[in-house]
Protein backbone atom coordinates (compact mmCIF):
# COMPACT_ATOMS: atom_id res chain seq x y z
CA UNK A 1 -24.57 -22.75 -1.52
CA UNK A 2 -22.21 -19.78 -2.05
CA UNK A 3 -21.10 -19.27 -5.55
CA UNK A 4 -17.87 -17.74 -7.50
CA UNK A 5 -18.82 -15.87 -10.44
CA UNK A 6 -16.30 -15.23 -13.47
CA UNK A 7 -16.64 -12.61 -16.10
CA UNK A 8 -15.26 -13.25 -19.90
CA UNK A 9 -15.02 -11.41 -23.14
CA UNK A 10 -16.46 -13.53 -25.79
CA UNK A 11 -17.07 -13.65 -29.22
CA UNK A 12 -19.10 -15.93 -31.13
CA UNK A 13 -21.32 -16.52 -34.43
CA UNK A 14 -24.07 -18.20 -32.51
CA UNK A 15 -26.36 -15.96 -30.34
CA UNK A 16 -24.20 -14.95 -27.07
CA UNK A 17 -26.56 -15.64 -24.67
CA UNK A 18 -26.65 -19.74 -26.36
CA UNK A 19 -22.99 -19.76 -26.24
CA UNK A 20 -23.37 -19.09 -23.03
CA UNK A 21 -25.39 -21.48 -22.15
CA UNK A 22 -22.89 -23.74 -24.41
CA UNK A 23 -19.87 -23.00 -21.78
CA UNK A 24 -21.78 -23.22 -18.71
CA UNK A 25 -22.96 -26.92 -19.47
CA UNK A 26 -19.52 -27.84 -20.66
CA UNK A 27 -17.92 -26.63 -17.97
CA UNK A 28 -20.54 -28.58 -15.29
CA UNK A 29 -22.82 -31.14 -15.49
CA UNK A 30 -23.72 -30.91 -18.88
CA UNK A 31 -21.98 -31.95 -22.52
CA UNK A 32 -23.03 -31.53 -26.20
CA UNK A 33 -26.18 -34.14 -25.31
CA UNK A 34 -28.16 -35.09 -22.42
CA UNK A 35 -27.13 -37.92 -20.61
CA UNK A 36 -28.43 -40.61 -18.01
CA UNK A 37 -27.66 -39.01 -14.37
CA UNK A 38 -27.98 -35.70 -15.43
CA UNK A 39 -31.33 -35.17 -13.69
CA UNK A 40 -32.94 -32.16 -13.01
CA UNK A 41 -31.98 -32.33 -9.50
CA UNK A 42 -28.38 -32.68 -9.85
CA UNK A 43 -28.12 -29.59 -12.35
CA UNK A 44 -29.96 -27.22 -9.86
CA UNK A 45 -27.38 -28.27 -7.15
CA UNK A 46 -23.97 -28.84 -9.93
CA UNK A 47 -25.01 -27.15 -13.41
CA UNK A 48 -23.03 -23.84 -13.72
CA UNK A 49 -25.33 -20.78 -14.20
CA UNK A 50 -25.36 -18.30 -16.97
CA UNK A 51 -25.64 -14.80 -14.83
CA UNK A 52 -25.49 -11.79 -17.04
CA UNK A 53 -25.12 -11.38 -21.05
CA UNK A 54 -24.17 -7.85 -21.90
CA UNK A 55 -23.69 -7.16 -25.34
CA UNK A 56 -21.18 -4.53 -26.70
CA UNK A 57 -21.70 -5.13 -30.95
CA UNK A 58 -20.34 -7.32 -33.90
CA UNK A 59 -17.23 -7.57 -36.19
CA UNK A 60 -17.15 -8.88 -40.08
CA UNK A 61 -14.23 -10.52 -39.52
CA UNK A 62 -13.20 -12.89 -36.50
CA UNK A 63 -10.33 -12.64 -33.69
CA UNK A 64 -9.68 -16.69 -33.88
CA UNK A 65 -10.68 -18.30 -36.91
CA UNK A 66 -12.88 -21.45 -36.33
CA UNK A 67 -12.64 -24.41 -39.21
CA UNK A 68 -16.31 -25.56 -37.95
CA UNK A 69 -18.48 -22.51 -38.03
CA UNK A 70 -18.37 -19.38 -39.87
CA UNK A 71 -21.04 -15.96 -40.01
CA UNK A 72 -21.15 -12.73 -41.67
CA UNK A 73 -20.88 -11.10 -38.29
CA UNK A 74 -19.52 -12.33 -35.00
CA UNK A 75 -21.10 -11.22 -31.66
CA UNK A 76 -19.15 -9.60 -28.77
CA UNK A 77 -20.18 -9.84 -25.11
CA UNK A 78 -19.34 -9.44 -21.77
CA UNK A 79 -20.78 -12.35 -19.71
CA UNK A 80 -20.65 -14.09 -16.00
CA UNK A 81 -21.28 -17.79 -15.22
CA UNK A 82 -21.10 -18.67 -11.80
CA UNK A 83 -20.32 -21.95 -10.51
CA UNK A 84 -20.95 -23.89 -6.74
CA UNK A 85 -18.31 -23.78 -4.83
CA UNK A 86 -19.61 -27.41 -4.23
CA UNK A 87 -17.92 -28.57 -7.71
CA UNK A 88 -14.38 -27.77 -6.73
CA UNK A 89 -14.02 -26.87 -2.97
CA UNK A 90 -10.96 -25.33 -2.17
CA UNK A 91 -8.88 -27.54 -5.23
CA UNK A 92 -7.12 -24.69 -7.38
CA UNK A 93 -6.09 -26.95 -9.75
CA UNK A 94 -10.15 -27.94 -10.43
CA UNK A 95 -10.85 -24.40 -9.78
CA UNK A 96 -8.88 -23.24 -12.69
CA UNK A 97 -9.55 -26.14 -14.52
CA UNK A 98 -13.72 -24.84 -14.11
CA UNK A 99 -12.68 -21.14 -15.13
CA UNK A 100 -9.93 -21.80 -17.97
CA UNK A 101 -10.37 -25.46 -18.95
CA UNK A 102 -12.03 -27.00 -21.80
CA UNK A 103 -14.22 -23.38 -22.40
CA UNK A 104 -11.50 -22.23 -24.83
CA UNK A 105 -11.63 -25.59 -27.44
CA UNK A 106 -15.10 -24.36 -27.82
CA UNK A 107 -15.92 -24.02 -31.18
CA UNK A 108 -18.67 -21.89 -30.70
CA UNK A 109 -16.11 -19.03 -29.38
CA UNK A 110 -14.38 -17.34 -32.01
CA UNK A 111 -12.62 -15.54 -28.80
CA UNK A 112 -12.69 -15.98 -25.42
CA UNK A 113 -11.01 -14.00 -22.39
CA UNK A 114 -11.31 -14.45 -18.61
CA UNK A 115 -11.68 -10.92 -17.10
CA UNK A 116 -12.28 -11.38 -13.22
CA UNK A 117 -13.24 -13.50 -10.73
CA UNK A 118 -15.84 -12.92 -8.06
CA UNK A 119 -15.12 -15.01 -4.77
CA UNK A 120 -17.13 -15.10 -1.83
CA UNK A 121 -15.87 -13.69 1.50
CA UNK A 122 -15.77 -17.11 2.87
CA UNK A 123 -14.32 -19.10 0.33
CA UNK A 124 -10.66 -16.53 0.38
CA UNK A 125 -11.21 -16.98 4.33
CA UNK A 126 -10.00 -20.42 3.86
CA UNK A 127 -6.96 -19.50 2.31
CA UNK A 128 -3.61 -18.47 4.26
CA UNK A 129 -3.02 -15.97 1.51
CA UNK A 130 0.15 -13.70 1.48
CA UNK A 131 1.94 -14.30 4.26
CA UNK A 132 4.02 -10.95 3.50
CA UNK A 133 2.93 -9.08 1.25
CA UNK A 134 3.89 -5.15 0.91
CA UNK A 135 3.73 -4.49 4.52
CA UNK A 136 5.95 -7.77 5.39
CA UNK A 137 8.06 -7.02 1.94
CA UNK A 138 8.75 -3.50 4.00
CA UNK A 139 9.38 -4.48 7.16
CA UNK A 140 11.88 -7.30 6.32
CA UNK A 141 14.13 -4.90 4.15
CA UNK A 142 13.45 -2.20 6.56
CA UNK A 143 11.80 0.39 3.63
CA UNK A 144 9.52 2.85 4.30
CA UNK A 145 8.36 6.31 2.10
CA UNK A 146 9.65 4.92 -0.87
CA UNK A 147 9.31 2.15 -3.35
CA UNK A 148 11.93 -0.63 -3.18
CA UNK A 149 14.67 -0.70 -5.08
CA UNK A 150 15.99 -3.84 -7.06
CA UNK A 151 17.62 -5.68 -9.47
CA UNK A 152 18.72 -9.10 -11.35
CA UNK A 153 22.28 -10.42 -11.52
CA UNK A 154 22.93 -9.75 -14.92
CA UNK A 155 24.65 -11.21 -16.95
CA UNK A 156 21.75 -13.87 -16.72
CA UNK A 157 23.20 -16.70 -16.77
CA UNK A 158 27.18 -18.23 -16.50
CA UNK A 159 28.52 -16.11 -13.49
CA UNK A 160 29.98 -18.34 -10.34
CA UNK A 161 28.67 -18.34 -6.71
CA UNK A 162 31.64 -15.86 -6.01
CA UNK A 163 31.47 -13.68 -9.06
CA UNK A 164 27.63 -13.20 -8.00
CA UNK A 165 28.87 -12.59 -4.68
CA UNK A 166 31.22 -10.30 -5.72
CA UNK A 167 28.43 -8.24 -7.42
CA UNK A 168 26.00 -8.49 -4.45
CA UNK A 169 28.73 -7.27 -2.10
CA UNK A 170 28.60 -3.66 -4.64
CA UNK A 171 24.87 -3.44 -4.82
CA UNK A 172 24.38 -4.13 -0.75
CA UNK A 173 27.20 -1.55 0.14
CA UNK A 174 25.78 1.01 -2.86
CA UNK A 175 21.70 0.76 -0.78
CA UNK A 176 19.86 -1.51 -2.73
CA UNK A 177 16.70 -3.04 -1.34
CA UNK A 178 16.31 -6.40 -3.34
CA UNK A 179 18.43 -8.24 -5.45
CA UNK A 180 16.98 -11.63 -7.49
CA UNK A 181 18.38 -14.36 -9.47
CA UNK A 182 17.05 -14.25 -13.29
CA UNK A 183 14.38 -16.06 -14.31
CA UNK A 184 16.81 -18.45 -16.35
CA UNK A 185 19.15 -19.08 -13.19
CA UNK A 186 18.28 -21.79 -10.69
CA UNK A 187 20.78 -24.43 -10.58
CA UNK A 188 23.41 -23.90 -14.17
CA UNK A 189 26.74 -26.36 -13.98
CA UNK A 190 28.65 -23.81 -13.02
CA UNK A 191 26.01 -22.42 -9.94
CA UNK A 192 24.55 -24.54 -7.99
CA UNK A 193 22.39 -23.40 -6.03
CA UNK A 194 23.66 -24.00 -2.97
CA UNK A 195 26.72 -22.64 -3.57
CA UNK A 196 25.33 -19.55 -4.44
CA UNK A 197 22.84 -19.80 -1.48
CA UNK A 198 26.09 -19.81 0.76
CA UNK A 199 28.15 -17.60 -1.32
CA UNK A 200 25.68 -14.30 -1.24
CA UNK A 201 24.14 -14.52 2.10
CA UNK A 202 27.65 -14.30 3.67
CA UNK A 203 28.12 -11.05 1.76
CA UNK A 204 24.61 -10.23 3.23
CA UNK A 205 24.34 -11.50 6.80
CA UNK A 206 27.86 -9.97 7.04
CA UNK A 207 26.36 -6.25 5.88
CA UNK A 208 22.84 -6.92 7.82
CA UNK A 209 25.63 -7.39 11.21
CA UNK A 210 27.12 -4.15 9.95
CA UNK A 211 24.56 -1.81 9.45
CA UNK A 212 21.17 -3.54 10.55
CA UNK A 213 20.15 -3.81 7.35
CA UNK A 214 19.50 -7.02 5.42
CA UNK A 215 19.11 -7.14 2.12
CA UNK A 216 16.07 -9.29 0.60
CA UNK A 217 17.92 -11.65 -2.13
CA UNK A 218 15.00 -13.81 -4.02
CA UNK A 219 16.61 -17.24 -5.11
CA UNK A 220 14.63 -19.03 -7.55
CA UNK A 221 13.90 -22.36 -6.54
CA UNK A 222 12.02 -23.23 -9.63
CA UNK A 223 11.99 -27.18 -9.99
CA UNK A 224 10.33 -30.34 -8.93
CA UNK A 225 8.69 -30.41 -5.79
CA UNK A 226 10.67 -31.85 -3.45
CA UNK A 227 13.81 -30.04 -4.42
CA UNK A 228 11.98 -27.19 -4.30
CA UNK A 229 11.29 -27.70 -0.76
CA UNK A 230 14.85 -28.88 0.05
CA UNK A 231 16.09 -25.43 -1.67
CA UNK A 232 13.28 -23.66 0.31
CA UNK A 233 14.68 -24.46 3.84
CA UNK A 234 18.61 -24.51 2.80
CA UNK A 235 17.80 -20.80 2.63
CA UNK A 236 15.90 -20.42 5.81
CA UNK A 237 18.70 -21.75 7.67
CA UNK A 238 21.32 -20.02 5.93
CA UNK A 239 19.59 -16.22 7.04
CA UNK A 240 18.21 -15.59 3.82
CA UNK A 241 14.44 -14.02 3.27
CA UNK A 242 13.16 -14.74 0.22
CA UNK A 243 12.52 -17.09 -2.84
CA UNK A 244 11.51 -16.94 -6.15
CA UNK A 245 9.17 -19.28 -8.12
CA UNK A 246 8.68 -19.26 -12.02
CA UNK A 247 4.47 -19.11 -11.25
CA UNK A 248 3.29 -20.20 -14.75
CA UNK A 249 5.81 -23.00 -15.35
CA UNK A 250 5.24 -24.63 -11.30
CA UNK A 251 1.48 -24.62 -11.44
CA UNK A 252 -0.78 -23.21 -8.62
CA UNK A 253 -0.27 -26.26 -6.71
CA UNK A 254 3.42 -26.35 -6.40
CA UNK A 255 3.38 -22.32 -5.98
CA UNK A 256 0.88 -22.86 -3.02
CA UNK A 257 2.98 -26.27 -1.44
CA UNK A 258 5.52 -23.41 -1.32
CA UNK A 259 4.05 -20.49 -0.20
CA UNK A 260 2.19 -22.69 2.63
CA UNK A 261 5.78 -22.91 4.32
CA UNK A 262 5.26 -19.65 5.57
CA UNK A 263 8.90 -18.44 6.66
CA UNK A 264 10.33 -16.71 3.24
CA UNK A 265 8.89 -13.73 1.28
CA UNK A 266 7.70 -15.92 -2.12
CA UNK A 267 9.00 -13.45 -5.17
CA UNK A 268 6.17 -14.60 -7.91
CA UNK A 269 7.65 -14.03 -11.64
CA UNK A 270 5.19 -14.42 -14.19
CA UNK A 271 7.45 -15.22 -17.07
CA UNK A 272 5.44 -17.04 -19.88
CA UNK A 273 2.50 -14.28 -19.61
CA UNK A 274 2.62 -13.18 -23.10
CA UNK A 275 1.28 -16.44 -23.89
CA UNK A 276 -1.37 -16.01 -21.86
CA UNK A 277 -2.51 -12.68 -22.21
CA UNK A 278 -1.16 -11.12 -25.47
CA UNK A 279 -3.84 -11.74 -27.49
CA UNK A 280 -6.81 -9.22 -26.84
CA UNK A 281 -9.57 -12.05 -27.16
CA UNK A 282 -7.68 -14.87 -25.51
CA UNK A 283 -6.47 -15.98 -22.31
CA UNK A 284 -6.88 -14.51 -18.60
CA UNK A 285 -6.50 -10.16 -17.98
CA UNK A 286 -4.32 -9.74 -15.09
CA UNK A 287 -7.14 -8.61 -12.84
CA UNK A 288 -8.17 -12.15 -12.48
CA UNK A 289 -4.77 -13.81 -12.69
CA UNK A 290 -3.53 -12.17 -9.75
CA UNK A 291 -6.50 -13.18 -7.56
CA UNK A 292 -5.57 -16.79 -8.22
CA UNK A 293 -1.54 -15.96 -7.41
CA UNK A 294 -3.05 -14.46 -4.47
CA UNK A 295 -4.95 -17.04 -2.64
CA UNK A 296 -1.79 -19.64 -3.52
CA UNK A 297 0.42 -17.33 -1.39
CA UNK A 298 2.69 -15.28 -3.32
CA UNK A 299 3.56 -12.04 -2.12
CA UNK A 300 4.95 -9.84 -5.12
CA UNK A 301 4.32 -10.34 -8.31
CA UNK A 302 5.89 -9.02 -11.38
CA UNK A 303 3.68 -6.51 -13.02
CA UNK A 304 6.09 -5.15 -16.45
CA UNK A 305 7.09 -1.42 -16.55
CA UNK A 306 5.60 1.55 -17.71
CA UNK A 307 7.60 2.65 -21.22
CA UNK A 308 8.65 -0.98 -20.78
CA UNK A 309 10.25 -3.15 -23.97
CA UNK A 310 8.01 -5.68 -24.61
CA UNK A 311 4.29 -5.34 -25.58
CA UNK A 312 2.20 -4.48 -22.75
CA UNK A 313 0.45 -0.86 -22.84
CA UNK A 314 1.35 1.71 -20.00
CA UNK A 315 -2.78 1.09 -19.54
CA UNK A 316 -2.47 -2.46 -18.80
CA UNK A 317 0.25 -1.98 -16.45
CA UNK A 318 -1.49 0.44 -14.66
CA UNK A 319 -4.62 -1.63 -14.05
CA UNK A 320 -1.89 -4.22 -12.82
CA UNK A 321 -0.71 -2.23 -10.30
CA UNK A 322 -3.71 -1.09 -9.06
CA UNK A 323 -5.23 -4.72 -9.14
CA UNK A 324 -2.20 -5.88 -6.86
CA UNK A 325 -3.01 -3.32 -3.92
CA UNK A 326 -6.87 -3.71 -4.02
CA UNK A 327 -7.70 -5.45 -0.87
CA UNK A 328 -8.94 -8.86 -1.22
CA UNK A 329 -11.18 -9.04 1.83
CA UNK A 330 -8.98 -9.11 4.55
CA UNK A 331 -5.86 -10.31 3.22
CA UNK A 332 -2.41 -8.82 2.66
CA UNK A 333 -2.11 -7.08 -0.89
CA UNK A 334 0.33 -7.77 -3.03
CA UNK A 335 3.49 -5.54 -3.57
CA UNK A 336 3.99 -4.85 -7.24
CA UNK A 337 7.22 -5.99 -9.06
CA UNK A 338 7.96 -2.82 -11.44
CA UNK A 339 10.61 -3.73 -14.22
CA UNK A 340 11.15 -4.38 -17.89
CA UNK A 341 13.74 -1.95 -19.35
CA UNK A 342 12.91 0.42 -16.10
CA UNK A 343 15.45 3.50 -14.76
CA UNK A 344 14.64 5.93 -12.93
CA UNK A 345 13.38 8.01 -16.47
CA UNK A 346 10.06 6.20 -15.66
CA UNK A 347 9.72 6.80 -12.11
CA UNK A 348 7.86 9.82 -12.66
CA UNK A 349 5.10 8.98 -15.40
CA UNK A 350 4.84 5.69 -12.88
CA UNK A 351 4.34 7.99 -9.41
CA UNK A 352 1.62 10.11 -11.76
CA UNK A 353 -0.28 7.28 -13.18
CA UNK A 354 -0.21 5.33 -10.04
CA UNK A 355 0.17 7.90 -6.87
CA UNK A 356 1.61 5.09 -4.96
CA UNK A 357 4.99 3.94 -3.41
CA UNK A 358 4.11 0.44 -2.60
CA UNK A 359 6.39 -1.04 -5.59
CA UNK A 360 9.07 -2.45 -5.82
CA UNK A 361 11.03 -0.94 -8.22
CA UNK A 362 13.29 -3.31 -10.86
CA UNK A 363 15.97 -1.96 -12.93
CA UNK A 364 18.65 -4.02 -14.52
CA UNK A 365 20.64 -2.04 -17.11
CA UNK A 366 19.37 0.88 -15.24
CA UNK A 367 21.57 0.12 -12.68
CA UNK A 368 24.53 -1.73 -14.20
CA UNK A 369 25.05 0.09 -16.91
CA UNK A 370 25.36 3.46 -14.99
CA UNK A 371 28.01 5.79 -15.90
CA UNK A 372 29.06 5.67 -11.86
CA UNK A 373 28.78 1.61 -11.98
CA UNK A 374 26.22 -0.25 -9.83
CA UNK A 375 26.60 2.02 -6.98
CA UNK A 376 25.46 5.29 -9.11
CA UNK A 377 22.57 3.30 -10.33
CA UNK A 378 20.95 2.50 -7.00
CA UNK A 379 21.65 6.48 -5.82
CA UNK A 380 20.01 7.29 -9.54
CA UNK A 381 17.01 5.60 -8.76
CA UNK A 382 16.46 6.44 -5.28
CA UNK A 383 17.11 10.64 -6.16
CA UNK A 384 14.17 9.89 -9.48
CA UNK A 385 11.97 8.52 -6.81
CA UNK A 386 12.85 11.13 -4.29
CA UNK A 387 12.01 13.69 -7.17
CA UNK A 388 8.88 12.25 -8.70
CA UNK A 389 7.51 12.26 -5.19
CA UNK A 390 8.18 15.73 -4.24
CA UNK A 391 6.24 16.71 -7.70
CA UNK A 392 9.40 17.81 -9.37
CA UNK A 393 9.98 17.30 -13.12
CA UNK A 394 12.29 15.42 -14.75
CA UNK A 395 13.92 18.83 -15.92
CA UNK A 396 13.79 19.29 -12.59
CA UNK A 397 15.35 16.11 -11.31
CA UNK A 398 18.11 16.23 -13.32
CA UNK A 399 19.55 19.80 -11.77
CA UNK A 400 19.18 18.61 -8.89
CA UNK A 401 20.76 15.23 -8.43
CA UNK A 402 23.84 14.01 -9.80
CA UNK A 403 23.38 10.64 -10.22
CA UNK A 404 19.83 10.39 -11.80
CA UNK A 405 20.94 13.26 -14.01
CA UNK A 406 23.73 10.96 -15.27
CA UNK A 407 21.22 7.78 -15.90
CA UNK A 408 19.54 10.67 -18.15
CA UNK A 409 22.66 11.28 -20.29
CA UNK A 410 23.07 7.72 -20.44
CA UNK A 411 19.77 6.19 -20.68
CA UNK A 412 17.15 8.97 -21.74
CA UNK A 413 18.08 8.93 -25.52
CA UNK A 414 17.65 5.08 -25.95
């Protein structure tokens, strides 16, 4: 029977390859004593296998303090277990539950962090995956040779259906790509989402009619299930092409009910991801968070910023990027969701770290706050990408276009 194999980042007082050992029974047929029914038999076919210990050295001192056992030196290792794809079948909830349940109450594990995830071919063949992806993200918001541009109503929260309408109507007519509700807008007293739903997409159908061009607005739908769904298809039938989940606070099995409807481009935010990743020896590393996101259905994810303001290292987002465009099998990759403090300042330390277009590109104050209004931000962003493409400098950039060299007098000294 196939298998999926995850690597983690442990650390332990107890001999890594026991604690190993430890996790694998936990998390399988086994517990802290034999018991009747756990024959030999049944572990070959159910007991989850310790693959690979690799060990990379010790520390005096450890990353999460356990009350029950303490060493002079704590062990650090890489190591795979690999489960039956028998024990879960395609259940994400038990999947996850396998990789990231009970493993991290361990007291054996002073730290503990899932790195990846190995899948067979023919265990992601059974899921839909992305339904859009970067190339469907591109065709629906008819982008090509360049990133997409975006941004979030700001303020966050407290503007009206036609005060947001009001502000969609200057981005569309100013060239943006993307606009999205924020992460703390679904359904406030004074928006609900309905009325918003009907509000913006007249500004956009009526543009799209115009021009050809319809603009991809991401309406989060975060909630229970069934209004989710409800919310899902009042935007289908009123023209619109995308929604946006809150990932971590729906669960993979709301985010997949979702994503299995199949008609709207599902905008995956990951807010709550400090909590998951932040700490270096705890948690999940994007490279196997994204997998999971990925065989629910989502099709762009948010990835943070490079220079961004919160934690995350220019590294880390870099790996993120180039985790979301590695092909998984033969499924649509996902397109990138580039923001956190961004302007177009960072467009060219992103197109050198990354060589790649595929993004969309997030700005918020970058583009409000411009010295032209909304409309100068979107032309801002659009020349820095233009510019970091063609190789120029940001010296360069700047004598060159306007606009960006505007977001540079504004923005380039905060």
């Amino acid at each position: 029977m196939e298998r999926i194999i995850a690597k983690y980042y442990i650390e332990t007082p107890f001999d890594p390859e026991k604690a190993a050992l430890i996790l694998a029974g936990e998390q399988s047929s086994g517990t802290f004593v034999s018991v009747p029914g756990e024959t030999e038999d049944l572990k070959r076919r159910f007991a989850a296998r310790v693959e690979s210990v690799h060990l990379l050295g010790s520390v005096s001192q450890p990353a999460i303090p356990s009350p029950k056992f303490t060493s002079e030196r704590y062990q650090r290792a890489y190591i795979e277990i690999s489960w039956s794809i028998e024990n879960f079948g395609y259940n994400l909830p038990v999947l996850i539950s396998t990789l990231q349940g009970n493993l991290y109450e361990l007291s054996q594990f002073t730290g503990l962090k899932l790195l990846d995830i190995q899948f067979p071919t023919a265990y992601v063949a059974h899921f839909e995956g992305p339904r859009f992806g970067v190339a469907g993200s591109r065709a629906s918001t008819k982008v090509d040779g360049r990133p997409l541009i975006g941004t979030i109503i700001k303020p966050s929260i407290g503007m009206s259906p036609s005060d947001s309408a009001k502000l969609v109507k200057t981005l569309v007519e100013a060239g943006i790509d993307f606009i999205k509700d924020d992460e703390l807008q679904s359904a406030a007293a004074n928006s609900k989402l309905e009325d918003r739903v009907d509000a913006i997409m007249r500004v956009i159908n009526t543009h799209a009619d115009k021009t050809g061009k319809k603009v991809m607005y991401a309406f989060n739908i975060s909630d229970e299930l069934d209004s989710m769904l409800s919310r899902y298809d009042y935007i289908v039938r009123a023209g619109g092409t995308c929604a946006m989940l809150s990932i971590n606070s729906i669960g993979l099995a709301g985010v997949k009910k979702i994503c299995d409807q199949g008609a709207l481009v599902i905008h995956g935010h990951r807010n709550g991801w400090g909590m998951l990743n932040r700490h270096p020896l705890l948690g999940i590393e994007f490279t196997a968070y994204q997998k999971l996101w990925r065989l629910a259905g989502v099709d762009q994810l948010h990835v943070n910023g490079i220079q961004n303001k919160f934690w995350e290292s220019d590294d880390s987002v870099v790996q993120s990027i180039e985790a979301c465009l590695t092909p998984l099998f033969s499924r649509e990759t996902l397109l990138p969701v580039v923001s956190s403090g961004q302007w177009g300042g960072q467009a060219f330390e992103t197109y050198r770290r990354t060589k790649t277009i595929d993004l969309l590109y997030m700005a918020g104050g970058g583009i409000m706050a411009h010295p032209k209004g909304p409309g100068g931000g979107v032309v801002a962003l659009q020349q820095a990408w233009e510019g970091a493409v063609k190789g120029l400098s940001m010296e360069e950039a700047v004598r060159l276009y306007p606009e960006f060299a505007q977001s540079v007098q504004k923005f380039g000294q905060q």
